[in-house]
C-alpha atoms as a PDB file:
ATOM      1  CA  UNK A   1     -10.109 -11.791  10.471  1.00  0.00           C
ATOM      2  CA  UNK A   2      -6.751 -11.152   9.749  1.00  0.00           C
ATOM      3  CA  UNK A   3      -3.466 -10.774  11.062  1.00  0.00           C
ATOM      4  CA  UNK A   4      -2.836  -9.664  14.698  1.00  0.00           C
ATOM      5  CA  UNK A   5      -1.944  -6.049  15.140  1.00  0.00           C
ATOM      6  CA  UNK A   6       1.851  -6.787  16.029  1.00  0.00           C
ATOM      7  CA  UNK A   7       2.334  -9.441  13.263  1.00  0.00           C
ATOM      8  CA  UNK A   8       1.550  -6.648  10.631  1.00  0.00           C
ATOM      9  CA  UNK A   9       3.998  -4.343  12.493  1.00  0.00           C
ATOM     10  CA  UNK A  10       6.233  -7.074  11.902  1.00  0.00           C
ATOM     11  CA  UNK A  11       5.880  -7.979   8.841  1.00  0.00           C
ATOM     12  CA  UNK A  12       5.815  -4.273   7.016  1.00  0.00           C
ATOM     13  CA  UNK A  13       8.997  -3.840   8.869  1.00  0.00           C
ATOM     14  CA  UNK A  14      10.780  -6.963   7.056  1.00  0.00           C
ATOM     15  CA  UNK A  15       9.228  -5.661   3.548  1.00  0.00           C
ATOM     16  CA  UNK A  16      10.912  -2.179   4.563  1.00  0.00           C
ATOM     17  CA  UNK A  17      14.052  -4.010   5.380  1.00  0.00           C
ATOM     18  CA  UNK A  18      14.743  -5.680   2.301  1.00  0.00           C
ATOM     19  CA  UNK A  19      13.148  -2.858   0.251  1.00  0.00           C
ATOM     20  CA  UNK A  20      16.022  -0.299   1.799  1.00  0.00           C
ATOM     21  CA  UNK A  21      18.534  -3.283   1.107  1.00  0.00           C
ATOM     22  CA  UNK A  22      17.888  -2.593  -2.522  1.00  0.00           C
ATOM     23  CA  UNK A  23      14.889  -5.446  -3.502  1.00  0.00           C
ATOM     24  CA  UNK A  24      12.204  -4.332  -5.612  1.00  0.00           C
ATOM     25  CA  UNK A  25       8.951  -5.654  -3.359  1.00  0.00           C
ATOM     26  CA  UNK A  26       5.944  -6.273  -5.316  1.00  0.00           C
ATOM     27  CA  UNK A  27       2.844  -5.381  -2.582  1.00  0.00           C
ATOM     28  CA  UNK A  28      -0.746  -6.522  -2.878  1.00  0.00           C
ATOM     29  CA  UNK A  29      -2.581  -5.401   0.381  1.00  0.00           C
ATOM     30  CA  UNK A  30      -5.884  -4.634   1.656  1.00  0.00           C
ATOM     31  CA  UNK A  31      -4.796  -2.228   4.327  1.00  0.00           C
ATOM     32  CA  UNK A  32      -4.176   0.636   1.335  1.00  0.00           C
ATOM     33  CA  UNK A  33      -3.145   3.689   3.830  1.00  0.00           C
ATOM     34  CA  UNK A  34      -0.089   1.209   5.663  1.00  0.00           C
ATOM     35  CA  UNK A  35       0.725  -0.506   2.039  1.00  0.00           C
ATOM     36  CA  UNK A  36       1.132   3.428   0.292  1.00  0.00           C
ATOM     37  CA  UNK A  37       2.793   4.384   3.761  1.00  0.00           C
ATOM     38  CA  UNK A  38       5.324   1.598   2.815  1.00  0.00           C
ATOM     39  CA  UNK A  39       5.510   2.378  -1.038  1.00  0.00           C
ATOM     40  CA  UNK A  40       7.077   4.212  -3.324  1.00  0.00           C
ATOM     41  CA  UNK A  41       4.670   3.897  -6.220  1.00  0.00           C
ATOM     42  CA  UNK A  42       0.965   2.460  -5.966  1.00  0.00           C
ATOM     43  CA  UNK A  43      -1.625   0.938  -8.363  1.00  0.00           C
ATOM     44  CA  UNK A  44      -5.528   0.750  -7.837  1.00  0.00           C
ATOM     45  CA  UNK A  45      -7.067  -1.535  -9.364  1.00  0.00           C
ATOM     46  CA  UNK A  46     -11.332  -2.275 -10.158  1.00  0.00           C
ATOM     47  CA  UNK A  47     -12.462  -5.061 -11.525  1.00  0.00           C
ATOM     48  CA  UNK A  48      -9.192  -6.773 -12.310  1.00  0.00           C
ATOM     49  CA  UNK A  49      -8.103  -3.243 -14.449  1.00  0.00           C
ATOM     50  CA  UNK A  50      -5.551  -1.070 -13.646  1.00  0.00           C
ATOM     51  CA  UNK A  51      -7.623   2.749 -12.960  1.00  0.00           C
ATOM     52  CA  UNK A  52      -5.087   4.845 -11.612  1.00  0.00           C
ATOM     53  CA  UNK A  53      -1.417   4.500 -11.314  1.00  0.00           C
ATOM     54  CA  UNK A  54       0.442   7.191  -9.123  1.00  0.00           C
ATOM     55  CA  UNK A  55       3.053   7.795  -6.662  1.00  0.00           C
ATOM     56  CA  UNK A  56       2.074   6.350  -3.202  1.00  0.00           C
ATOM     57  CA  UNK A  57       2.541  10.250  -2.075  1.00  0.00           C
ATOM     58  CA  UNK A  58       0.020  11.358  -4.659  1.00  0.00           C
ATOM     59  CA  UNK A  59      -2.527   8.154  -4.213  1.00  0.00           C
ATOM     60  CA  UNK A  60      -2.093   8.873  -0.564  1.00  0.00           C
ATOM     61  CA  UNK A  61      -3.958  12.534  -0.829  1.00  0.00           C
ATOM     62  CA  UNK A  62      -6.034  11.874  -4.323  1.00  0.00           C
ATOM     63  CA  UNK A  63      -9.487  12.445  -3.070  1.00  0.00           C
ATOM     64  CA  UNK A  64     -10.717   9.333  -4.858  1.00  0.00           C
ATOM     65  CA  UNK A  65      -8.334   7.052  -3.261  1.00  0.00           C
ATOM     66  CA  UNK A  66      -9.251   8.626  -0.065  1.00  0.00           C
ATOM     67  CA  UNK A  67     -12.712   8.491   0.046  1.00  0.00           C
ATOM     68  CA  UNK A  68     -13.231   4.756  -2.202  1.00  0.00           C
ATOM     69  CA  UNK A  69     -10.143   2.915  -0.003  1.00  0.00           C
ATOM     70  CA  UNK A  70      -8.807   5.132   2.819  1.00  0.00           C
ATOM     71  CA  UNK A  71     -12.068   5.471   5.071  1.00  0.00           C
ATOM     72  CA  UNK A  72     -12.256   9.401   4.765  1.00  0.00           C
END
């Protein structure tokens, strides 16, 4: 089910935190749209490969990425 609502808040605000301290954060999340939102760089993976590598800007309006993981 997941993590309530307020606890994600949360917790993306800590990883944001310690990311602006300096800290390289190494994200693997299922909500793509928050964890790009939150990143600097972003990796999809299929089938345990690697099939497109991009900054989160650029994953965030590739029309793949959109349609396959965003909901659009």
């Amino acid at each position: 089910m997941g993590l309530a609502p307020i606890m994600v808040q949360r917790i993306f605000e800590t990883i944001l935190r310690v990311a602006r301290e300096g800290v390289t954060v190494l994200l693997v999340e299922q909500n793509a749209k928050l964890a790009l939102e939150a990143s600097d760089r972003g990796y999809v993976m299929e089938s345990g490969l690697i099939t497109l590598s991009d900054s989160a800007e650029n994953l965030l309006t590739n029309e793949k990425v959109r349609q396959a993981y965003l909901g659009e």
